[in-house]
PDB file of N, CA and C in Angstrom:
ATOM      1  N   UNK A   1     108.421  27.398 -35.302  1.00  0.00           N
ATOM      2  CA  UNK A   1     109.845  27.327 -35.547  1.00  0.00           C
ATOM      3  C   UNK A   1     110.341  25.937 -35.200  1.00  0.00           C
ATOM      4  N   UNK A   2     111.233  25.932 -35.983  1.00  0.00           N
ATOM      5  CA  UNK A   2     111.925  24.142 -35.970  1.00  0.00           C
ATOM      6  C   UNK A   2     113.563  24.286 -35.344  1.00  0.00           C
ATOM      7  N   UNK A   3     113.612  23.747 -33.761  1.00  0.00           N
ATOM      8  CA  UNK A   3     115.191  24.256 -33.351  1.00  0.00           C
ATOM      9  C   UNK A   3     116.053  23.166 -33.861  1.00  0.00           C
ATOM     10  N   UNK A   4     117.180  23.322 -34.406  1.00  0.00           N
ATOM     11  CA  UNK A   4     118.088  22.308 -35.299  1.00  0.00           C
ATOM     12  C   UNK A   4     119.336  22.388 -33.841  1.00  0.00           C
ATOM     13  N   UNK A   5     119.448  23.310 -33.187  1.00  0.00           N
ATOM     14  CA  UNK A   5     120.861  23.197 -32.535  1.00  0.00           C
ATOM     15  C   UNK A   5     120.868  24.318 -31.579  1.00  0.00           C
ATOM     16  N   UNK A   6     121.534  23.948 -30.117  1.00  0.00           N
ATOM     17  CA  UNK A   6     121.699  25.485 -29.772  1.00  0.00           C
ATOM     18  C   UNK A   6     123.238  25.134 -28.340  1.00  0.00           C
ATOM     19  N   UNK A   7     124.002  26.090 -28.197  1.00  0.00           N
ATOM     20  CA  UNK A   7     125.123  26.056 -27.644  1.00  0.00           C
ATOM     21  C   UNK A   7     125.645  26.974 -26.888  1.00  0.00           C
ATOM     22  N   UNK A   8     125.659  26.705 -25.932  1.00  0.00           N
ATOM     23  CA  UNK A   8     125.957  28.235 -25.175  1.00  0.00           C
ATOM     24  C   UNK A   8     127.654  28.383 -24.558  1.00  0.00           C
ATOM     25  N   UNK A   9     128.351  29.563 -24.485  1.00  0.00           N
ATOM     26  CA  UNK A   9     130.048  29.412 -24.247  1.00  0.00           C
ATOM     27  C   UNK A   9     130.738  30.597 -25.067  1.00  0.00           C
ATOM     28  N   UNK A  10     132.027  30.021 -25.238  1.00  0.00           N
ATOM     29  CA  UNK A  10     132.288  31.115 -26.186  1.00  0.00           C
ATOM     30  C   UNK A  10     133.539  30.642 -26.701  1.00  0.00           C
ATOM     31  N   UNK A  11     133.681  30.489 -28.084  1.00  0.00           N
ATOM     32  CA  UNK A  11     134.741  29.867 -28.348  1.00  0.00           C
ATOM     33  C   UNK A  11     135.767  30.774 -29.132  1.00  0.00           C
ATOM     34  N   UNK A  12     135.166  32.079 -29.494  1.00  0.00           N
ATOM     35  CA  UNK A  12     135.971  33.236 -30.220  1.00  0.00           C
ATOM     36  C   UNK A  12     136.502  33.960 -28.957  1.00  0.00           C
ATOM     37  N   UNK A  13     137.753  34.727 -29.123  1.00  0.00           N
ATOM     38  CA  UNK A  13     138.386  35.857 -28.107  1.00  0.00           C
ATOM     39  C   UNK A  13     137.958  36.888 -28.886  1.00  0.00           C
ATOM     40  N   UNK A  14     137.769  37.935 -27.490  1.00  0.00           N
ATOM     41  CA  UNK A  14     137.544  39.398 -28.148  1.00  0.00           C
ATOM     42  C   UNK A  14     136.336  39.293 -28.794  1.00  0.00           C
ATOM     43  N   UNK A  15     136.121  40.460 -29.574  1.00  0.00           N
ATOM     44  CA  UNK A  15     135.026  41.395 -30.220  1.00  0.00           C
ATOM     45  C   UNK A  15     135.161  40.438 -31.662  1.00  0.00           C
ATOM     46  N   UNK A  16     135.750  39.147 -32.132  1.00  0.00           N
ATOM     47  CA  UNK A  16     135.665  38.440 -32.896  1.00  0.00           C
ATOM     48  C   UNK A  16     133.862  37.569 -33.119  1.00  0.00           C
ATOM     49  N   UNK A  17     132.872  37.546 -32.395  1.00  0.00           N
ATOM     50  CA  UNK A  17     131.650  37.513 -31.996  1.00  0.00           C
ATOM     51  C   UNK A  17     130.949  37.643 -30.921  1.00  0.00           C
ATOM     52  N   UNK A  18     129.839  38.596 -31.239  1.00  0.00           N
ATOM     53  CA  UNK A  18     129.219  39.365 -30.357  1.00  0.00           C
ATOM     54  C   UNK A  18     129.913  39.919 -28.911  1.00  0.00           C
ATOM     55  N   UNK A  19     130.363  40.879 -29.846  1.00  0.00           N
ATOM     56  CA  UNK A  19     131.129  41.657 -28.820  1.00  0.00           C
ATOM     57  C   UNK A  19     130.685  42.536 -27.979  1.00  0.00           C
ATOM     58  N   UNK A  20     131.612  42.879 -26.819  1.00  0.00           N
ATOM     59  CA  UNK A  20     130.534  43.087 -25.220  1.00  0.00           C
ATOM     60  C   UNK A  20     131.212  44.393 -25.007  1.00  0.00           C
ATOM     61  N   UNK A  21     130.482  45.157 -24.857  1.00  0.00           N
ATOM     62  CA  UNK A  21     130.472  46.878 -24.812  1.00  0.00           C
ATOM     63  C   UNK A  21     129.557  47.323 -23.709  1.00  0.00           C
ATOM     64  N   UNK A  22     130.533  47.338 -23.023  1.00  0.00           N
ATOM     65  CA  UNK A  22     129.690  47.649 -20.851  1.00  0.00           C
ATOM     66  C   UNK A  22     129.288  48.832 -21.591  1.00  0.00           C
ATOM     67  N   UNK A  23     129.271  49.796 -21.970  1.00  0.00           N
ATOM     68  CA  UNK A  23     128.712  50.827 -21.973  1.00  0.00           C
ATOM     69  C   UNK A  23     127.181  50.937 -22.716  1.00  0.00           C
ATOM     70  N   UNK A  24     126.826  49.668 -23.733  1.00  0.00           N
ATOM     71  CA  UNK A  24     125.490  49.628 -24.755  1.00  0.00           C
ATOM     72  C   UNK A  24     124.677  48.354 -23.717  1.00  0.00           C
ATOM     73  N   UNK A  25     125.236  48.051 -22.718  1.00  0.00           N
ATOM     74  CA  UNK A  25     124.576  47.035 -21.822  1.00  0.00           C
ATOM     75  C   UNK A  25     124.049  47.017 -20.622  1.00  0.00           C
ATOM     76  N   UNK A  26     122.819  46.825 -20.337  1.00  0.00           N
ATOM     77  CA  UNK A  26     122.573  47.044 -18.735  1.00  0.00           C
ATOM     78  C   UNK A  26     122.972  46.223 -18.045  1.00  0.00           C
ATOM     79  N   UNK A  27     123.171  46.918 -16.998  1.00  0.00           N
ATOM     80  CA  UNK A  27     123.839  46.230 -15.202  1.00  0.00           C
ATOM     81  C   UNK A  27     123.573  45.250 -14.953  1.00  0.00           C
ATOM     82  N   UNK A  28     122.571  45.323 -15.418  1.00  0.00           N
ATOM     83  CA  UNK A  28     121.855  43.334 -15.230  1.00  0.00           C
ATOM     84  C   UNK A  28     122.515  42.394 -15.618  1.00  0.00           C
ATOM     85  N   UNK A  29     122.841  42.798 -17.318  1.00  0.00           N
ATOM     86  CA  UNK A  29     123.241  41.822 -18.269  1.00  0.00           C
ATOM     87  C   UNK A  29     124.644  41.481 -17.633  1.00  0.00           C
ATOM     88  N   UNK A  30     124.823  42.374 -17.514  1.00  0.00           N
ATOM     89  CA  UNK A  30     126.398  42.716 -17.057  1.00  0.00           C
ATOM     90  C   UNK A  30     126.606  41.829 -15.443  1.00  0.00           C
ATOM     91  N   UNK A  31     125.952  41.988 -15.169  1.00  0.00           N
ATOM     92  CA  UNK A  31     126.000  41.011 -13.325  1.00  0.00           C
ATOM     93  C   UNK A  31     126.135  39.563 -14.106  1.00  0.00           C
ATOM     94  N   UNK A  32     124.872  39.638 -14.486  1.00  0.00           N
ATOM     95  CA  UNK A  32     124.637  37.613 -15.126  1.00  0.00           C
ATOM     96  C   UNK A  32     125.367  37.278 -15.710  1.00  0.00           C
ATOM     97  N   UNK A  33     125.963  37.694 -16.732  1.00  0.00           N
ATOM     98  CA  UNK A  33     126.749  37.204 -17.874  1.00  0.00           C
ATOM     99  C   UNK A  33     128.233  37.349 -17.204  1.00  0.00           C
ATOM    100  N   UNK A  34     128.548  37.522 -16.862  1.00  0.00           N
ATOM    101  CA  UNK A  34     130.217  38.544 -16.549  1.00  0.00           C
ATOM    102  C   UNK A  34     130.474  39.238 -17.642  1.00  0.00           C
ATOM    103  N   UNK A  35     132.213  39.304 -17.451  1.00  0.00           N
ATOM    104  CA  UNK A  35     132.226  40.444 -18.639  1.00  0.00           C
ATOM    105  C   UNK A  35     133.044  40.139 -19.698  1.00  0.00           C
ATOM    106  N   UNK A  36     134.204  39.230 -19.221  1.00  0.00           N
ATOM    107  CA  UNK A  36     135.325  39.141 -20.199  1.00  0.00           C
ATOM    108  C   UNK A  36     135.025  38.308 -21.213  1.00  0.00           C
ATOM    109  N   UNK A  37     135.209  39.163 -22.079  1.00  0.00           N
ATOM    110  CA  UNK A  37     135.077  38.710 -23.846  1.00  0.00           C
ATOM    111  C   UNK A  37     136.555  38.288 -24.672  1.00  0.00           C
ATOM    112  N   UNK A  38     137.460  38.437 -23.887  1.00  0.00           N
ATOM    113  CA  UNK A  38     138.450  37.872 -24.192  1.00  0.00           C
ATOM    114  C   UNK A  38     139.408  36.507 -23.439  1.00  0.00           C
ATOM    115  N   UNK A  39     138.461  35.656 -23.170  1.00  0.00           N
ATOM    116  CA  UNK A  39     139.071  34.300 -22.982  1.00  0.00           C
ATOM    117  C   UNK A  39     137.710  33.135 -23.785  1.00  0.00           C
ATOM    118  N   UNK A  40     138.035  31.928 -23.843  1.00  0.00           N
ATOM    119  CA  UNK A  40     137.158  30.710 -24.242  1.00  0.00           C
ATOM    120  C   UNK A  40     136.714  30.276 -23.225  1.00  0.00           C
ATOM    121  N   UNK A  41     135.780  29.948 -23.698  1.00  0.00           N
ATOM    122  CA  UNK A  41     134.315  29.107 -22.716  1.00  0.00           C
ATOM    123  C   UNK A  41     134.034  27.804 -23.829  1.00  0.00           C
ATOM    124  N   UNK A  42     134.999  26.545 -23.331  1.00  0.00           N
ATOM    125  CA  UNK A  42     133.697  25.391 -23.801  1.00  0.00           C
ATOM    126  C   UNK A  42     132.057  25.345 -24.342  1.00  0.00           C
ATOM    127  N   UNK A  43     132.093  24.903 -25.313  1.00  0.00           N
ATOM    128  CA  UNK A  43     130.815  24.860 -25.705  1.00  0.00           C
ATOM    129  C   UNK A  43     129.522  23.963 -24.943  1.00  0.00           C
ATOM    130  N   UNK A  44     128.521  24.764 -24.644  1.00  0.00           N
ATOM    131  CA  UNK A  44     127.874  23.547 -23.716  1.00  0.00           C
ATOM    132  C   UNK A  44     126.326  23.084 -24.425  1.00  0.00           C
ATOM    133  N   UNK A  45     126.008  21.962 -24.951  1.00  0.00           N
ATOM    134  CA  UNK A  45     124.883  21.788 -25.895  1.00  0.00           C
ATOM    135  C   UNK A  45     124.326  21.807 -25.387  1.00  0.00           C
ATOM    136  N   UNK A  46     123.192  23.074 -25.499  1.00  0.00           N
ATOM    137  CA  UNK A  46     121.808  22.985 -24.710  1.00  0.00           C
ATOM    138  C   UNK A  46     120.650  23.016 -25.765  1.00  0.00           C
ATOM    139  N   UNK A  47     120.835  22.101 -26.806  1.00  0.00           N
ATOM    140  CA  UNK A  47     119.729  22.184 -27.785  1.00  0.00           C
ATOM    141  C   UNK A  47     118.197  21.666 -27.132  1.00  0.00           C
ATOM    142  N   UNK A  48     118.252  20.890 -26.537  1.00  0.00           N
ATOM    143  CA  UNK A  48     117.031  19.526 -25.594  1.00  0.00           C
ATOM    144  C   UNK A  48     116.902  21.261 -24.758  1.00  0.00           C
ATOM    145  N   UNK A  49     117.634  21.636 -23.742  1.00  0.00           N
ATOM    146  CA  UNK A  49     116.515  22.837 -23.286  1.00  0.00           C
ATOM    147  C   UNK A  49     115.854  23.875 -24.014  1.00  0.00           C
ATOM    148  N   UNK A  50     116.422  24.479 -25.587  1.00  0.00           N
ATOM    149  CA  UNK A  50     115.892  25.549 -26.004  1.00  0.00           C
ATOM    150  C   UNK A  50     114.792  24.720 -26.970  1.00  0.00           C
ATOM    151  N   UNK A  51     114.915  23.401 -27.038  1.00  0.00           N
ATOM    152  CA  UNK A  51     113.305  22.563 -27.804  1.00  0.00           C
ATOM    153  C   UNK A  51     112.249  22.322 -26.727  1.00  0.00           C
ATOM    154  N   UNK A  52     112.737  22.363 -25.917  1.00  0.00           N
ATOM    155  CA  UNK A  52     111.463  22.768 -24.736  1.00  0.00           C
ATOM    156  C   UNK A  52     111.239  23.560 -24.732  1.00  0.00           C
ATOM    157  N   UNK A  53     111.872  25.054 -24.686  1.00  0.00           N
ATOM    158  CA  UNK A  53     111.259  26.402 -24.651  1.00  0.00           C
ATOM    159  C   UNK A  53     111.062  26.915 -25.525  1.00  0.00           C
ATOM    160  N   UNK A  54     111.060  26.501 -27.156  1.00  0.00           N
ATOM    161  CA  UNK A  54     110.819  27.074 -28.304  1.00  0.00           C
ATOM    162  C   UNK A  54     110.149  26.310 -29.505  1.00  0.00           C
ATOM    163  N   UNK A  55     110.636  25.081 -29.650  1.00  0.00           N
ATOM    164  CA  UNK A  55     110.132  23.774 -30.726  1.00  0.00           C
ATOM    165  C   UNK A  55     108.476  24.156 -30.506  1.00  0.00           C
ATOM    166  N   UNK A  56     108.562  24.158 -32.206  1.00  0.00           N
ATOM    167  CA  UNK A  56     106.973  24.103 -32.652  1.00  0.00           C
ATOM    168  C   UNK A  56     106.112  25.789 -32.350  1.00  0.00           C
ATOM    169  N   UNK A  57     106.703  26.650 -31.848  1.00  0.00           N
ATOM    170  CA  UNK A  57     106.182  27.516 -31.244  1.00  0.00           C
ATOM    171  C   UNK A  57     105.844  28.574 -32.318  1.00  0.00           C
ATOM    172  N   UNK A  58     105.365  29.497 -32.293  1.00  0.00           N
ATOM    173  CA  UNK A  58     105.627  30.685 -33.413  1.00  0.00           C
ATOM    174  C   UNK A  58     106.400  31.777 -33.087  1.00  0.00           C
ATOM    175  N   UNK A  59     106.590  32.225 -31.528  1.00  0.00           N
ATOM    176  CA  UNK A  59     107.591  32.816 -31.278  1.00  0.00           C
ATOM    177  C   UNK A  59     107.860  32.444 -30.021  1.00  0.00           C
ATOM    178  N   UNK A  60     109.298  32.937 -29.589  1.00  0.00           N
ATOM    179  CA  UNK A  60     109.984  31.955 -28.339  1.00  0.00           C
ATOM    180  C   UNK A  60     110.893  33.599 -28.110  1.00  0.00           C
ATOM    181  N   UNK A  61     111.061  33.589 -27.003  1.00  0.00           N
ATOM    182  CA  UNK A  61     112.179  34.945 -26.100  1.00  0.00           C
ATOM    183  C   UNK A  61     112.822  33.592 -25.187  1.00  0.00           C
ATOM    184  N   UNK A  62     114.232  33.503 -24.892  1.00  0.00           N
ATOM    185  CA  UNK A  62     115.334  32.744 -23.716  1.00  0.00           C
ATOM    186  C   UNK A  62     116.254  33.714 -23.884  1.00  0.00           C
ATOM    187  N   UNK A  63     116.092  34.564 -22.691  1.00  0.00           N
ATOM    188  CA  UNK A  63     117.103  34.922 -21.827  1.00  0.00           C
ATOM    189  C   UNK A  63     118.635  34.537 -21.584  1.00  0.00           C
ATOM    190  N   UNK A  64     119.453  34.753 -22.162  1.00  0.00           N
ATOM    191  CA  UNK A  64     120.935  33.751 -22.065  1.00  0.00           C
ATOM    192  C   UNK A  64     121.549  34.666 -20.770  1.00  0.00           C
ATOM    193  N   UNK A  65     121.779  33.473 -20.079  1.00  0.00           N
ATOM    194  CA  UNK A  65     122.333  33.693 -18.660  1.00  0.00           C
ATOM    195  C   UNK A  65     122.569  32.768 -17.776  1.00  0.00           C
ATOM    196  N   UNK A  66     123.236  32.955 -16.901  1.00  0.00           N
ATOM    197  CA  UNK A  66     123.886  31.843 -15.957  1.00  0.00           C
ATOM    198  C   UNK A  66     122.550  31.700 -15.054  1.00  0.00           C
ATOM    199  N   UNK A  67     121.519  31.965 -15.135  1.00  0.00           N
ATOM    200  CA  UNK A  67     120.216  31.944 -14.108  1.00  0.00           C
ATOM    201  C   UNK A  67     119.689  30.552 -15.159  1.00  0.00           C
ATOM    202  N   UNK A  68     119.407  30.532 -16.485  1.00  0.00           N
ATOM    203  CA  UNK A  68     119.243  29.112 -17.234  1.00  0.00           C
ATOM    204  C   UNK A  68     120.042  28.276 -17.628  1.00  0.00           C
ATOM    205  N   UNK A  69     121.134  28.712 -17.608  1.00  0.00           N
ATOM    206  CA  UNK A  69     122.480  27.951 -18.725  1.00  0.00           C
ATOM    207  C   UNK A  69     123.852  27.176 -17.093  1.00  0.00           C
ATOM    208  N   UNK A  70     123.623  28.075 -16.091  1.00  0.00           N
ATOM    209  CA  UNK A  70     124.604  27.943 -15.537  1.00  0.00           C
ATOM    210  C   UNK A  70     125.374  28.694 -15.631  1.00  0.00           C
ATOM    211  N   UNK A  71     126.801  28.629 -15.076  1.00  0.00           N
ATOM    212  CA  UNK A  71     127.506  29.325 -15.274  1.00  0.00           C
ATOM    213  C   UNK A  71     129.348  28.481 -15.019  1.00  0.00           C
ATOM    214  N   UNK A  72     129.191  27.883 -16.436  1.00  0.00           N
ATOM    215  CA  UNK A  72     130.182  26.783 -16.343  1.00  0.00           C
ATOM    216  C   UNK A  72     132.049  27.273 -16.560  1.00  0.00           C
ATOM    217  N   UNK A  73     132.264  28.612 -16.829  1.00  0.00           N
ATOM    218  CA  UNK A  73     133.140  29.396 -17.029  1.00  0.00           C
ATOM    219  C   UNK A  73     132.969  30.714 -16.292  1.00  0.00           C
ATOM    220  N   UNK A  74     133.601  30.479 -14.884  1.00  0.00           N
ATOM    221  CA  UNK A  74     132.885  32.054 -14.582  1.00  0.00           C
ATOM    222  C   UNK A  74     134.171  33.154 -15.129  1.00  0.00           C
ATOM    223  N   UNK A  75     133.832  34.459 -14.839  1.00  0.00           N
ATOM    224  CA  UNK A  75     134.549  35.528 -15.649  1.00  0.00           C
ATOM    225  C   UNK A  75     134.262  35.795 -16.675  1.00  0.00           C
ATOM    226  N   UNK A  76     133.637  34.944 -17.722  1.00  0.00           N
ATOM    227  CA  UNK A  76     133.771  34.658 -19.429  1.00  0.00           C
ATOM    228  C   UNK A  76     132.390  34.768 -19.595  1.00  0.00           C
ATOM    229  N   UNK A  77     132.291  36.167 -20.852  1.00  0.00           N
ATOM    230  CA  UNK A  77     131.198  36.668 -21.449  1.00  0.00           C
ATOM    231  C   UNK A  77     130.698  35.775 -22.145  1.00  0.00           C
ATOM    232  N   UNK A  78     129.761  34.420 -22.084  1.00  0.00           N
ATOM    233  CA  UNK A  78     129.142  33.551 -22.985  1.00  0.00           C
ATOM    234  C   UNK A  78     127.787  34.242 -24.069  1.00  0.00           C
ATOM    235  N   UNK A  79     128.165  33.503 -25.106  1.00  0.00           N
ATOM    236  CA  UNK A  79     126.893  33.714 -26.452  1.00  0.00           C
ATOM    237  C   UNK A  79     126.151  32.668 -26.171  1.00  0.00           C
ATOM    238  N   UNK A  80     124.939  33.017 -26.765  1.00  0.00           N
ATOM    239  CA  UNK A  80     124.112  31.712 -27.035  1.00  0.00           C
ATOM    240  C   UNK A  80     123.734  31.868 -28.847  1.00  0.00           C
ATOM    241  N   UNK A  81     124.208  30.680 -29.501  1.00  0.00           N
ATOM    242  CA  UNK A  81     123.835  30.136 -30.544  1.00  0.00           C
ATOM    243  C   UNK A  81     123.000  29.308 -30.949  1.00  0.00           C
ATOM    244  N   UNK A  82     121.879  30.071 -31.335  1.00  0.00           N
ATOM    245  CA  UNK A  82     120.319  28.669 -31.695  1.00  0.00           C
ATOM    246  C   UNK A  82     120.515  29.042 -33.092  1.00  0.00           C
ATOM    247  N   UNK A  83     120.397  27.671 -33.948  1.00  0.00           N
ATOM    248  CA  UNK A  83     120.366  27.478 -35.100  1.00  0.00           C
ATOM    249  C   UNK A  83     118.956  26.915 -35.818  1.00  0.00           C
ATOM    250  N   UNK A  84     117.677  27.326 -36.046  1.00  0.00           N
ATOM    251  CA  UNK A  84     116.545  27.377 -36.538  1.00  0.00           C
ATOM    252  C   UNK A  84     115.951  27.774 -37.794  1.00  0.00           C
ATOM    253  N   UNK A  85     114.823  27.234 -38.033  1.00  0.00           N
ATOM    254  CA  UNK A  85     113.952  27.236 -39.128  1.00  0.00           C
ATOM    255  C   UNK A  85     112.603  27.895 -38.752  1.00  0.00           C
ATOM    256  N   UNK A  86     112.039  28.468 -39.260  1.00  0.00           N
ATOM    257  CA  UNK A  86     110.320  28.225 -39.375  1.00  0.00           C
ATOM    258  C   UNK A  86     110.010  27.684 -40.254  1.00  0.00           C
ATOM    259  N   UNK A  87     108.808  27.063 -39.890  1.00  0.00           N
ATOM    260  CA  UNK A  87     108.549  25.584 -40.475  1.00  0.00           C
ATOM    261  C   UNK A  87     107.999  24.544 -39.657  1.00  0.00           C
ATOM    262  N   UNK A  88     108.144  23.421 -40.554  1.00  0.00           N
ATOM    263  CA  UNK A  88     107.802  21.933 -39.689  1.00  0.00           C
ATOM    264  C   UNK A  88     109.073  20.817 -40.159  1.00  0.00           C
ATOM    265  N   UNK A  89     109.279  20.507 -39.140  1.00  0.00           N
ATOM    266  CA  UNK A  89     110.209  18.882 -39.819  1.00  0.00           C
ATOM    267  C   UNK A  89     109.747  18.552 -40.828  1.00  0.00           C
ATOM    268  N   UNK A  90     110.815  18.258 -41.893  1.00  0.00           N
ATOM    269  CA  UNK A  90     110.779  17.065 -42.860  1.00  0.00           C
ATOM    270  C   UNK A  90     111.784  15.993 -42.718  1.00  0.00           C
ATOM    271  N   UNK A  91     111.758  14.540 -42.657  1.00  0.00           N
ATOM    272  CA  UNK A  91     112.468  14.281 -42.690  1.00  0.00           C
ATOM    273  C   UNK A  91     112.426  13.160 -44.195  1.00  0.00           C
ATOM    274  N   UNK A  92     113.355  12.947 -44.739  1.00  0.00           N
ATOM    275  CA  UNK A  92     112.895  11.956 -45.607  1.00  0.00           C
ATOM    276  C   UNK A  92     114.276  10.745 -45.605  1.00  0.00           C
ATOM    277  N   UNK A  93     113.595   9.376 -46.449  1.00  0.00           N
ATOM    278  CA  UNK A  93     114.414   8.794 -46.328  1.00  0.00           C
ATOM    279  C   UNK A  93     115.246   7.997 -47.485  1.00  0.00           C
TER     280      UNK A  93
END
């Protein structure tokens, strides 16, 4: 897989993306992440860490949580957005 981008935060309110339903989620998720899905979280580019843990690989699992990402908004239910290919770079010129 080829990682193009990845961002962790939350820039939608509410159930507008990936919306957070304590009841379909374990306790865990729910400790790490917090809960509220209705405020913004700055976007924080963590593309350089998920190309270390995934670039070139054939399959990759990252955990999104304030245990890798931090936790730069506390209260606020953050997504993580990786934007990828399988494949290899092309670049041309």
């Amino acid at each position: 897989m080829v990682i193009y981008t990845a961002t962790y935060g939350r820039e939608e309110y509410g159930d507008t993306v990936c919306p957070f339903k304590e009841e379909l989620v374990d306790e865990s998720v729910i400790q790490a992440n917090d809960t509220n899905a209705y405020l913004k979280c700055p976007l924080m580019n963590i593309t350089v860490q998920i190309m270390k843990l995934c670039d070139k690989k054939k399959r990759c699992t990252v955990t999104a949580n304030r245990t890798y990402f931090g936790n730069h908004c506390k209260g606020v239910y953050k997504v993580l957005k990786v934007i990828y290919a399988c494949g290899e770079y092309f670049f041309s010129n």
